[in-house]
N, C-alpha and C. Protein backbone atom coordinates (compact mmCIF):
# COMPACT_ATOMS: atom_id res chain seq x y z
N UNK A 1 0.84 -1.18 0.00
CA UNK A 1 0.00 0.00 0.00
C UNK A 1 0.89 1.24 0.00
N UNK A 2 0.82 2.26 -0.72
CA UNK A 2 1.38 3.48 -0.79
C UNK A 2 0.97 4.32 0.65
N UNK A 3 2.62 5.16 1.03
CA UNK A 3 2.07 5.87 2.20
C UNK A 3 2.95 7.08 1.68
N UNK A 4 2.17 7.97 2.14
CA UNK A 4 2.59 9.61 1.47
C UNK A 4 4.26 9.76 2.56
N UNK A 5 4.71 10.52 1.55
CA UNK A 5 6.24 10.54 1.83
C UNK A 5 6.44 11.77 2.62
N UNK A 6 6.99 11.43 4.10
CA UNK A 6 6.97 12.94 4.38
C UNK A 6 8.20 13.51 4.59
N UNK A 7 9.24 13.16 3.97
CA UNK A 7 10.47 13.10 4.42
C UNK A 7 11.03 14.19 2.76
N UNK A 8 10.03 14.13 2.14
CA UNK A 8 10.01 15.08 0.54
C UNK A 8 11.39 14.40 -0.05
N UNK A 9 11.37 12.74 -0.16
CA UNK A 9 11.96 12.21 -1.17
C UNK A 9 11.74 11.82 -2.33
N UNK A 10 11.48 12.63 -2.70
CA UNK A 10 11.03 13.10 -4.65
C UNK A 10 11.89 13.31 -5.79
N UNK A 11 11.25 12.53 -6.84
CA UNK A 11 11.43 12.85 -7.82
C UNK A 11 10.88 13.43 -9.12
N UNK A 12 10.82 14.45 -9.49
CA UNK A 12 9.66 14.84 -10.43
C UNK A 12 9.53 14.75 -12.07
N UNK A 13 8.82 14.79 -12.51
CA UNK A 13 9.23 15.07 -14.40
C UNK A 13 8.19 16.52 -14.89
N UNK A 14 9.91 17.28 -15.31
CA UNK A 14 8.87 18.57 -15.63
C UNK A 14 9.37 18.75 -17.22
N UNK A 15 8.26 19.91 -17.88
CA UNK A 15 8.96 20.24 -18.86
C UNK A 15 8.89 19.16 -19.94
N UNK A 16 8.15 18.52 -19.98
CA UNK A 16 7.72 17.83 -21.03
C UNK A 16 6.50 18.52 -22.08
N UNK A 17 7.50 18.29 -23.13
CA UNK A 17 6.95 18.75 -24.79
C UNK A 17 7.09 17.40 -25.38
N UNK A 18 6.24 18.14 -26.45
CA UNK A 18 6.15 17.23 -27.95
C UNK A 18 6.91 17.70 -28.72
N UNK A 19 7.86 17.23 -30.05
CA UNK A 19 7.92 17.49 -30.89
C UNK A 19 7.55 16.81 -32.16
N UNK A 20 6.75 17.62 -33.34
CA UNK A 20 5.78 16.72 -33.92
C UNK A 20 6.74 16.37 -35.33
N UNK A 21 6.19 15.11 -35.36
CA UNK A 21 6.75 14.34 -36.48
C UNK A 21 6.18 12.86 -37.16
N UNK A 22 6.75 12.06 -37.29
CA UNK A 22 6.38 10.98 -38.04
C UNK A 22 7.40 9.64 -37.74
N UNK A 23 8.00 8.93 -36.51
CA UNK A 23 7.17 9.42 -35.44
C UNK A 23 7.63 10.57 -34.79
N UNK A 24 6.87 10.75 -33.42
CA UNK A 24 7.36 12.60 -32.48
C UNK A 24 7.88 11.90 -31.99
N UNK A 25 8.55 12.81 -31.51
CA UNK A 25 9.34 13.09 -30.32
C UNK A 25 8.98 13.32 -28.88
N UNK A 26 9.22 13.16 -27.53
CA UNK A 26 9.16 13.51 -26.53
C UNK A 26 9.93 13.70 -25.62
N UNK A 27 10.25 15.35 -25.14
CA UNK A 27 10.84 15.70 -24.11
C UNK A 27 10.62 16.13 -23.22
N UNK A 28 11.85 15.53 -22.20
CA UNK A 28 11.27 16.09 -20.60
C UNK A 28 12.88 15.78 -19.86
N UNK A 29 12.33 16.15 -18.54
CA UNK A 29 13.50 16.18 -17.38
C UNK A 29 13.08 15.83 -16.16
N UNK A 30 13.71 15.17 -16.29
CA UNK A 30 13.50 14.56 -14.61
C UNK A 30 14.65 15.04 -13.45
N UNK A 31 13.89 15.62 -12.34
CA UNK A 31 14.66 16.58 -11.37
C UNK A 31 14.58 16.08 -10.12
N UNK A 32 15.51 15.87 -9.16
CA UNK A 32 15.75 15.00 -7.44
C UNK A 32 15.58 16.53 -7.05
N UNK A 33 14.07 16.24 -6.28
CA UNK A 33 14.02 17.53 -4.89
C UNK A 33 14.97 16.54 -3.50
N UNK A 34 15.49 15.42 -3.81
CA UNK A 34 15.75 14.88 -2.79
C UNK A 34 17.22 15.18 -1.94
N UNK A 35 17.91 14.84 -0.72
CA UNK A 35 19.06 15.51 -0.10
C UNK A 35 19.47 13.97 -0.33
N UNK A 36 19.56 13.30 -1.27
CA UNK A 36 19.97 12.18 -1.20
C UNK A 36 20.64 11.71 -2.73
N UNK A 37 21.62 10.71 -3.43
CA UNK A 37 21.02 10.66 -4.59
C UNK A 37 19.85 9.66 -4.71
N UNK A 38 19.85 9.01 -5.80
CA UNK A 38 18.57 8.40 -5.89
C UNK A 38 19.26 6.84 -7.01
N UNK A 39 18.89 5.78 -6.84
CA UNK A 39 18.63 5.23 -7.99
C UNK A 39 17.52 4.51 -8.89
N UNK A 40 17.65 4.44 -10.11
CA UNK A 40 16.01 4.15 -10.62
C UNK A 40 16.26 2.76 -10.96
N UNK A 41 15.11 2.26 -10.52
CA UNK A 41 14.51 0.73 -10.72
C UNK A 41 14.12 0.53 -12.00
N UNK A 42 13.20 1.38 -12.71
CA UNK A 42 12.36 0.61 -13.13
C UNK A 42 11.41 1.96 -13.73
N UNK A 43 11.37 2.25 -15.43
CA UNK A 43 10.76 3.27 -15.85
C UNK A 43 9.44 3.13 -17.28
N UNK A 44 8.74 3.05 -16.98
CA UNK A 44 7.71 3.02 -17.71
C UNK A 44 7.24 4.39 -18.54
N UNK A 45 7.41 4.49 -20.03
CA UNK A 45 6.80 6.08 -20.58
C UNK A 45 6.14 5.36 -21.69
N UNK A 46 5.05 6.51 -22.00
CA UNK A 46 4.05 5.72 -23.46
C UNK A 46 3.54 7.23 -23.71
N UNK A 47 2.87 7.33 -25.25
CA UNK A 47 2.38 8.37 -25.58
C UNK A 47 1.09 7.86 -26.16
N UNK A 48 0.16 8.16 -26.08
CA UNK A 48 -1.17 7.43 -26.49
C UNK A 48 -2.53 8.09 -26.23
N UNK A 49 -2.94 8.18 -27.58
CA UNK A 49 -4.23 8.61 -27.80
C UNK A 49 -5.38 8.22 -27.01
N UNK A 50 -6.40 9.18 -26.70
CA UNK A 50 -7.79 9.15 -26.10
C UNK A 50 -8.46 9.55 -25.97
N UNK A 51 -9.64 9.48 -25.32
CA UNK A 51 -10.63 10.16 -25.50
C UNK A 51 -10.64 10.57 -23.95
N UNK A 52 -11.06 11.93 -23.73
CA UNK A 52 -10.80 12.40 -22.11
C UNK A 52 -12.02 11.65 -21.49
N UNK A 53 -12.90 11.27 -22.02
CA UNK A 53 -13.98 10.67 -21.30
C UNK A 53 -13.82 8.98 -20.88
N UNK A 54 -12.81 8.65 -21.79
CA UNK A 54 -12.53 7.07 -21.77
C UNK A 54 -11.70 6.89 -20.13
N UNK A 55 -11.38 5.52 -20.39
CA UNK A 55 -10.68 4.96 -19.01
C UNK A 55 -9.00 5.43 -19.37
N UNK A 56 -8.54 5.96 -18.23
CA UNK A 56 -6.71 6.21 -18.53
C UNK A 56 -6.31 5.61 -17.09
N UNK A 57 -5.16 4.79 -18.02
CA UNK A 57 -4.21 4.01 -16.72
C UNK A 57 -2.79 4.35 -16.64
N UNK A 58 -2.08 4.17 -15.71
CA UNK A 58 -0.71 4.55 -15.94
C UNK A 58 -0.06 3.09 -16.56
N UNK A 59 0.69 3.78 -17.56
CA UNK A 59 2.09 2.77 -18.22
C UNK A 59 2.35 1.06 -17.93
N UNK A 60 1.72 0.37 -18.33
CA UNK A 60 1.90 -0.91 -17.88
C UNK A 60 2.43 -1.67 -18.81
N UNK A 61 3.33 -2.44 -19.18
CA UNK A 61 3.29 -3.66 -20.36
C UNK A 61 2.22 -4.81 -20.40
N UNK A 62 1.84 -5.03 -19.33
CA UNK A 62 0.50 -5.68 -19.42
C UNK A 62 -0.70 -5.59 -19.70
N UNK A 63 -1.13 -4.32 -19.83
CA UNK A 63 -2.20 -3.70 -20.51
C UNK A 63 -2.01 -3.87 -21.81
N UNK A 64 -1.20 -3.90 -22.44
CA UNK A 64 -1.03 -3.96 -23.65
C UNK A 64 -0.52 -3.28 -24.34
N UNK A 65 -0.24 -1.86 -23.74
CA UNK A 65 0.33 -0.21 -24.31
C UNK A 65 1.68 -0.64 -24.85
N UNK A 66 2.42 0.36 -25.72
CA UNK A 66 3.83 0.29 -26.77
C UNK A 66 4.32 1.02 -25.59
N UNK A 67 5.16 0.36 -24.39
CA UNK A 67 5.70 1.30 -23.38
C UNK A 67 7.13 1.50 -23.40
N UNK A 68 7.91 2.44 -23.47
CA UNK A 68 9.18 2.69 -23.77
C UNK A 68 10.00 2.51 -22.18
N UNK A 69 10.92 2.44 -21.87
CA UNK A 69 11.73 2.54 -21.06
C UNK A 69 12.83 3.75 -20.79
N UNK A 70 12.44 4.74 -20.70
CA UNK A 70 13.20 5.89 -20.65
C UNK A 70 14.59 5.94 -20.00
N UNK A 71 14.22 5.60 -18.53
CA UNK A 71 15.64 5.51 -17.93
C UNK A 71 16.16 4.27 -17.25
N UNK A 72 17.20 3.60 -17.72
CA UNK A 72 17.84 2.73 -17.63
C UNK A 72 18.13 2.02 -16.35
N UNK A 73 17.42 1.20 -15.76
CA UNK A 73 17.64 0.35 -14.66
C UNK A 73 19.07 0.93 -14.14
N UNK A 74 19.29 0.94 -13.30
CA UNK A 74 20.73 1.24 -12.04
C UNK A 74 21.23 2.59 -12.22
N UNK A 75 20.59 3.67 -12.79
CA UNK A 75 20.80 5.01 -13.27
C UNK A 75 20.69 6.04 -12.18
N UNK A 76 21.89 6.49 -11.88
CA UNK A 76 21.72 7.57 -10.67
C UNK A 76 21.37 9.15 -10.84
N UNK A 77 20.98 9.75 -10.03
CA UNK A 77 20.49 10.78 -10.15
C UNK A 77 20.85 11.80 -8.94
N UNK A 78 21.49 12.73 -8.95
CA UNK A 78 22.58 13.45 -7.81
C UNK A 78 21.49 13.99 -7.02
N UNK A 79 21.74 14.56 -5.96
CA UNK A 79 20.61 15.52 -5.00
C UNK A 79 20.79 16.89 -5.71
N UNK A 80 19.33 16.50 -5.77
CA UNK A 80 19.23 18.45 -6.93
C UNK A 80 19.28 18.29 -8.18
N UNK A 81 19.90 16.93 -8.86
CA UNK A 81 20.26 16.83 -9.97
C UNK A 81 18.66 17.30 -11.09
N UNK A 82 19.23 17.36 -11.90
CA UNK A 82 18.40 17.32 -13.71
C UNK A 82 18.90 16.60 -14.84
N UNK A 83 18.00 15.07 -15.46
CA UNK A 83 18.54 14.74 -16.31
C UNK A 83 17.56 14.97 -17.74
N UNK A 84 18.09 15.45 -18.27
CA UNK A 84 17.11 15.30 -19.80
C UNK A 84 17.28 14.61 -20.81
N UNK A 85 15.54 13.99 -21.33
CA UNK A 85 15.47 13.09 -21.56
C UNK A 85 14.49 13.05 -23.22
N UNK A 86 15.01 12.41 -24.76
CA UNK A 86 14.44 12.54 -25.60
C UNK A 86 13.87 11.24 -25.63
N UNK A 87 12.46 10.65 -26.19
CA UNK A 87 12.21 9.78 -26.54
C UNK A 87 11.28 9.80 -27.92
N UNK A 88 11.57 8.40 -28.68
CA UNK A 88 10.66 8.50 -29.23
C UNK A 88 9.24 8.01 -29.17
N UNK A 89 8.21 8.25 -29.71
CA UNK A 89 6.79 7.93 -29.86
C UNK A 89 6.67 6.69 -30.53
N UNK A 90 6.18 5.31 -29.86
CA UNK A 90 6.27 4.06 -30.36
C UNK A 90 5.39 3.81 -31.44
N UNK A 91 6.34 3.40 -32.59
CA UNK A 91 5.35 3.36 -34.24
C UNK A 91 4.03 2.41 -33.75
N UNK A 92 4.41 1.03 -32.48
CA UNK A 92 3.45 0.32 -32.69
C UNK A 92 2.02 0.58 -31.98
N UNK A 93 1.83 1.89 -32.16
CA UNK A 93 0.58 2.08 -31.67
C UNK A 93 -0.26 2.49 -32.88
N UNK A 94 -1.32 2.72 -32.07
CA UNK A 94 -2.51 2.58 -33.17
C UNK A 94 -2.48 3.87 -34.38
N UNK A 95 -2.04 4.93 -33.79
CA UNK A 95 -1.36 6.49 -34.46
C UNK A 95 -0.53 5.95 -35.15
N UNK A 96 0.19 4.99 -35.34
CA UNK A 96 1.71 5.55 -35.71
C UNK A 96 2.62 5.72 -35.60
N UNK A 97 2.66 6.58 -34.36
CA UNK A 97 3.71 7.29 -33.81
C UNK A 97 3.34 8.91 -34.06
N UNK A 98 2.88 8.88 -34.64
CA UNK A 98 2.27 10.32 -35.71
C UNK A 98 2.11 11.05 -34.97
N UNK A 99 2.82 12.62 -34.53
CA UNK A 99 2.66 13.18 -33.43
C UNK A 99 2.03 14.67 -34.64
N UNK A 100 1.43 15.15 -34.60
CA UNK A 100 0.77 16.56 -34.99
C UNK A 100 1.14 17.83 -34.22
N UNK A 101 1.57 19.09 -34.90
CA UNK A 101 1.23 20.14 -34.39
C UNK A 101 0.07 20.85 -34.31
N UNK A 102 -0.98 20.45 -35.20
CA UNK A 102 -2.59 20.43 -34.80
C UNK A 102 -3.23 19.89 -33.77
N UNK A 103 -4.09 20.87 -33.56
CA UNK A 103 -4.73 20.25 -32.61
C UNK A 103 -6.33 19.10 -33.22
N UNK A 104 -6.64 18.38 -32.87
CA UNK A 104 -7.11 17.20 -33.12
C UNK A 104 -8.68 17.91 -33.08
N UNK A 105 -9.89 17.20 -34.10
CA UNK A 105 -11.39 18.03 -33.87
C UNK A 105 -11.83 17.10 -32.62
N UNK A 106 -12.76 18.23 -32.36
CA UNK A 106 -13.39 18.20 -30.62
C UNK A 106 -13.90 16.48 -30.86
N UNK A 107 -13.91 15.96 -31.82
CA UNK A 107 -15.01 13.97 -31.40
C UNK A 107 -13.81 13.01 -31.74
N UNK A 108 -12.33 13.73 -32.09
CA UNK A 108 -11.15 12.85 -32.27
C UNK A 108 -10.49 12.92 -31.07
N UNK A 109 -9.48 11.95 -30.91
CA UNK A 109 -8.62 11.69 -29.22
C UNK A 109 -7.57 12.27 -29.52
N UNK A 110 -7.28 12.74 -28.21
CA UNK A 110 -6.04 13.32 -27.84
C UNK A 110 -5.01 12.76 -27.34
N UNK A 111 -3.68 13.50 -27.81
CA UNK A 111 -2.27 12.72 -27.01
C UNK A 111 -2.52 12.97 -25.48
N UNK A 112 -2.04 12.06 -25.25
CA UNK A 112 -1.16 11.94 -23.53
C UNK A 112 -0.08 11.24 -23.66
N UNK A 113 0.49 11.70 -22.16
CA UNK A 113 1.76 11.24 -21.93
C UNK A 113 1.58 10.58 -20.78
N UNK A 114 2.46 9.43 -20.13
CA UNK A 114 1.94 8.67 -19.72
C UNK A 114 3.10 8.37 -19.13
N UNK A 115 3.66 8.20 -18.04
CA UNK A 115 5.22 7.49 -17.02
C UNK A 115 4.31 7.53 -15.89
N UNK A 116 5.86 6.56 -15.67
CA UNK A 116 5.96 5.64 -14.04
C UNK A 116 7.38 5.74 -13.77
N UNK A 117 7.93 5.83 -12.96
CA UNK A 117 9.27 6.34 -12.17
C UNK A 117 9.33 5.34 -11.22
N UNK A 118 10.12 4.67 -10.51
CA UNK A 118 10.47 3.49 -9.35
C UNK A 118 11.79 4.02 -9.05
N UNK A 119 12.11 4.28 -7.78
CA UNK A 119 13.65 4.62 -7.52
C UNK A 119 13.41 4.32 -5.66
N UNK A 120 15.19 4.60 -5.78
CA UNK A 120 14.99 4.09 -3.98
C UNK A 120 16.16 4.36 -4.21
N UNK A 121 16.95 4.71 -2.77
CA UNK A 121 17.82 5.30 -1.74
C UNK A 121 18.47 4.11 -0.97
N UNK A 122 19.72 4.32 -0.60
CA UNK A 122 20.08 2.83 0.13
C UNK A 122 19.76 2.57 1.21
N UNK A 123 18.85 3.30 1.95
CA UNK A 123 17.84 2.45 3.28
C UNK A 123 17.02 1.53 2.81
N UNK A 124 16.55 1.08 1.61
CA UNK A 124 15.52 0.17 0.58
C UNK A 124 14.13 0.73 0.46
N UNK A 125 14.06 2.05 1.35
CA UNK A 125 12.55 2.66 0.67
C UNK A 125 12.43 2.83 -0.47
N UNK A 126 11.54 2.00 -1.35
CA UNK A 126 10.86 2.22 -2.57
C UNK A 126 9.96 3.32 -3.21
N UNK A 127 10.17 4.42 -4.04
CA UNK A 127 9.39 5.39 -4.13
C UNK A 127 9.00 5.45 -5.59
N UNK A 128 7.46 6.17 -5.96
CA UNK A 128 7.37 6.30 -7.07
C UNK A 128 6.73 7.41 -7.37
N UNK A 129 7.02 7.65 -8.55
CA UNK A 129 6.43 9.38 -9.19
C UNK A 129 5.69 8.84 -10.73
N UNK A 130 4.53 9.60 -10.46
CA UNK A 130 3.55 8.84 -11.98
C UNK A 130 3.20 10.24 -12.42
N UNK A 131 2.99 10.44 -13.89
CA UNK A 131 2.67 11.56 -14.63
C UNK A 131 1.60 11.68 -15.33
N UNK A 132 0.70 11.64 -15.48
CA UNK A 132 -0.20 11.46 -16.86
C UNK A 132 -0.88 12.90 -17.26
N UNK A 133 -0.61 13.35 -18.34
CA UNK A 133 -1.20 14.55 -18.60
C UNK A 133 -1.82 14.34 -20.47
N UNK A 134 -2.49 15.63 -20.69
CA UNK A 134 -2.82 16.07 -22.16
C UNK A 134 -2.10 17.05 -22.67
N UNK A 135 -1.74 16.32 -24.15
CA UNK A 135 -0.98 17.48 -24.48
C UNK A 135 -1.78 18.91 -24.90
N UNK A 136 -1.34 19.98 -24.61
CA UNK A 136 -1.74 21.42 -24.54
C UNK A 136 -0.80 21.90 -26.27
N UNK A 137 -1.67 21.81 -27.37
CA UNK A 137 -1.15 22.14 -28.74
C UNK A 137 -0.85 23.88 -28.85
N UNK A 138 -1.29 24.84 -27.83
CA UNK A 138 -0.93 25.87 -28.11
C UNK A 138 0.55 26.28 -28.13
N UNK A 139 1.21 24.94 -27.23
CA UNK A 139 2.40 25.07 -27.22
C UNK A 139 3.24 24.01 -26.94
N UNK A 140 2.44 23.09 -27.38
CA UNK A 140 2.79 21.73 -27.64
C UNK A 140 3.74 21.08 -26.07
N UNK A 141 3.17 21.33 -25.65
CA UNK A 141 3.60 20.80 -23.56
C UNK A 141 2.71 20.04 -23.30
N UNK A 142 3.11 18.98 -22.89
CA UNK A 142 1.98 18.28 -21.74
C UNK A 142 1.90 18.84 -20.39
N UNK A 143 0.76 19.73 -20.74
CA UNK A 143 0.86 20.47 -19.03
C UNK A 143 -0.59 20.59 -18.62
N UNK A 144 -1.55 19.59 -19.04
CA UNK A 144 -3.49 19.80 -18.94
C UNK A 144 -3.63 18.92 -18.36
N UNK A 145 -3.56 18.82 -16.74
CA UNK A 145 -4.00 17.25 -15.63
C UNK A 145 -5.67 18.17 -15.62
N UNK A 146 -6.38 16.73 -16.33
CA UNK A 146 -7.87 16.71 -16.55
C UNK A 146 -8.50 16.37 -14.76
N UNK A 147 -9.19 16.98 -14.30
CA UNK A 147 -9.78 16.73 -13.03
C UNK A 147 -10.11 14.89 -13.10
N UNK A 148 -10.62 14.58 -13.78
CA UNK A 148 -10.79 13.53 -13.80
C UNK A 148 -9.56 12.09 -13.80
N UNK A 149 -8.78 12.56 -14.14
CA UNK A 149 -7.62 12.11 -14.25
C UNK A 149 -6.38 12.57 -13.07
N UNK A 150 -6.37 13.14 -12.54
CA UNK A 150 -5.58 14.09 -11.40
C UNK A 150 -4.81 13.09 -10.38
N UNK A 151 -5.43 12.14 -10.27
CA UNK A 151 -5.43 10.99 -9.18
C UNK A 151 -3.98 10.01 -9.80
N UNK A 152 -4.09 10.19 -11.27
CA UNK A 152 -3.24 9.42 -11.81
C UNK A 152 -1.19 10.60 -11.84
N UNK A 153 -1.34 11.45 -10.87
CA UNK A 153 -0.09 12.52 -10.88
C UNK A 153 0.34 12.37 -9.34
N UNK A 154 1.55 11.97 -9.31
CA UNK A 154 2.15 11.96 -7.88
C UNK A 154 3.65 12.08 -7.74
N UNK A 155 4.15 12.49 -6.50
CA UNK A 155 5.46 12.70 -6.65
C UNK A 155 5.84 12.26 -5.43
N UNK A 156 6.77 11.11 -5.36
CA UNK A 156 7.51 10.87 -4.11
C UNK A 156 6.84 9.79 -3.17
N UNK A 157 5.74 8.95 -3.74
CA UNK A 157 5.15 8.18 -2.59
C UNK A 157 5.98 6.62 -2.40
N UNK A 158 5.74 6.32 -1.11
CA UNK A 158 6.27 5.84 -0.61
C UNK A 158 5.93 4.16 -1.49
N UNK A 159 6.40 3.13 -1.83
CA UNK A 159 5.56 1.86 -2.49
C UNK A 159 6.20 1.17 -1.73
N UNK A 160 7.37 0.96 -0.91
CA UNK A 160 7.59 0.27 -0.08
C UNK A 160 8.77 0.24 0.72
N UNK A 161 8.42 0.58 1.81
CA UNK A 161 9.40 0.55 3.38
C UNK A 161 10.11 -0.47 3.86
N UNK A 162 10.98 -0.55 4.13
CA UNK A 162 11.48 -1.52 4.86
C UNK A 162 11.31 -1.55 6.94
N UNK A 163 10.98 -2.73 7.05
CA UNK A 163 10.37 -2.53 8.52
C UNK A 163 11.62 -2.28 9.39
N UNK A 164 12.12 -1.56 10.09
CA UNK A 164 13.46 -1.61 11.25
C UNK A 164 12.76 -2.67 11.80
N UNK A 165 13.88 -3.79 12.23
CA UNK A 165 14.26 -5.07 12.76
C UNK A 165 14.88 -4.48 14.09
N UNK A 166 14.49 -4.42 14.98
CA UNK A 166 15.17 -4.58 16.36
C UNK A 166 15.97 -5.81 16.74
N UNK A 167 16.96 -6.06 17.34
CA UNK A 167 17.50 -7.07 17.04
C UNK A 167 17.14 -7.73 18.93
N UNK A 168 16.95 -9.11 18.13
CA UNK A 168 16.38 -9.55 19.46
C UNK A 168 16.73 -9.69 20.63
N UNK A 169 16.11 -9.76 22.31
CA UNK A 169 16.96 -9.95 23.09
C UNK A 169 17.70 -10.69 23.45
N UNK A 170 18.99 -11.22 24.09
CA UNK A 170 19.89 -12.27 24.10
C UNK A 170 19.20 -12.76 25.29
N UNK A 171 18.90 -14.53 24.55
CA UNK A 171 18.49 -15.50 25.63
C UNK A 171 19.30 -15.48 26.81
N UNK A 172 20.71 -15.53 26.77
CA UNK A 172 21.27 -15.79 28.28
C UNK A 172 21.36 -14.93 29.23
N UNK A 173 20.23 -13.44 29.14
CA UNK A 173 20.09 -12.70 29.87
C UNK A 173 19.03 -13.20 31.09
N UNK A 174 18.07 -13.64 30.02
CA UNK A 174 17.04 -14.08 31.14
C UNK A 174 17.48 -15.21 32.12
């Protein structure tokens, strides 16, 4: 079960654009608010059309989504650091890859962007940061978290603690 992090060991992704093409492009940066470094487990990104009224999930390979792997299993990240990051838009989706600088008519679906972040610190707390937004064509940013969708944006929660072990008392006391 996720428990909110209060210790503000975060990691965020800002600054993500499109750039449109055949397939696009996608950029962003990922930034440590943390006093620690960080390393990443485990990164899930997808770009994928919808309808704002439909169901949106975060990044899974099991769902079925064309999910890219942005940042590389055992990849460190300094305290304070910024790494930036290009990807491309996976041909094997139903688009294409086909990223537009138009904006799409009001009964056609829209891009989103779509990550999952996994990182942890060498105490073994597990943390994760999830993104999902719409892209905003006036200036081609994913920066439109739909109320309905809002639930799917987090930064820094906790996915799993390690319990402190007290170490037991010595039998030949008693």
């Amino acid at each position: 079960m996720a428990v909110p992090n209060e210790k503000r060991f975060a990691v965020s992704i800002v600054d993500v654009r499109a750039i449109p093409g055949r397939p696009g492009k996608v950029t962003f940066k990922v930034c440590s608010q943390s006093s620690e470094a960080v390393e990443f487990i485990r990164s899930a990104v997808d770009v994928r059309r919808r309808f704002s009224r439909s169901r949106h999930h975060l990044p899974s390979a099991s769902r079925g989504y064309a999910v890219v792997t942005a940042i590389e299993p055992g990849m460190t990240i300094d305290s304070g650091g910024q790494m930036p990051f290009v990807i491309n838009v996976d041909r094997r989706t139903g688009f294409n890859g086909v990223t537009r600088a138009e904006a799409p008519a009001s009964q056609e679906p829209s891009l989103y962007f779509a990550a999952r972040l996994f990182y942890r610190r060498a105490t073994g707390e597990l943390f994760e940061t999830a993104v999902y937004r719409r892209l905003d064509y006036s200036d081609l940013s994913f920066s439109t978290v739909e109320q309905a969708i809002a639930h799917l944006n987090y930064t820094g929660i906790a996915a799993y603690q390690a319990e402190s072990r007290e170490r037991p008392p010595d039998l030949k006391d008693q």
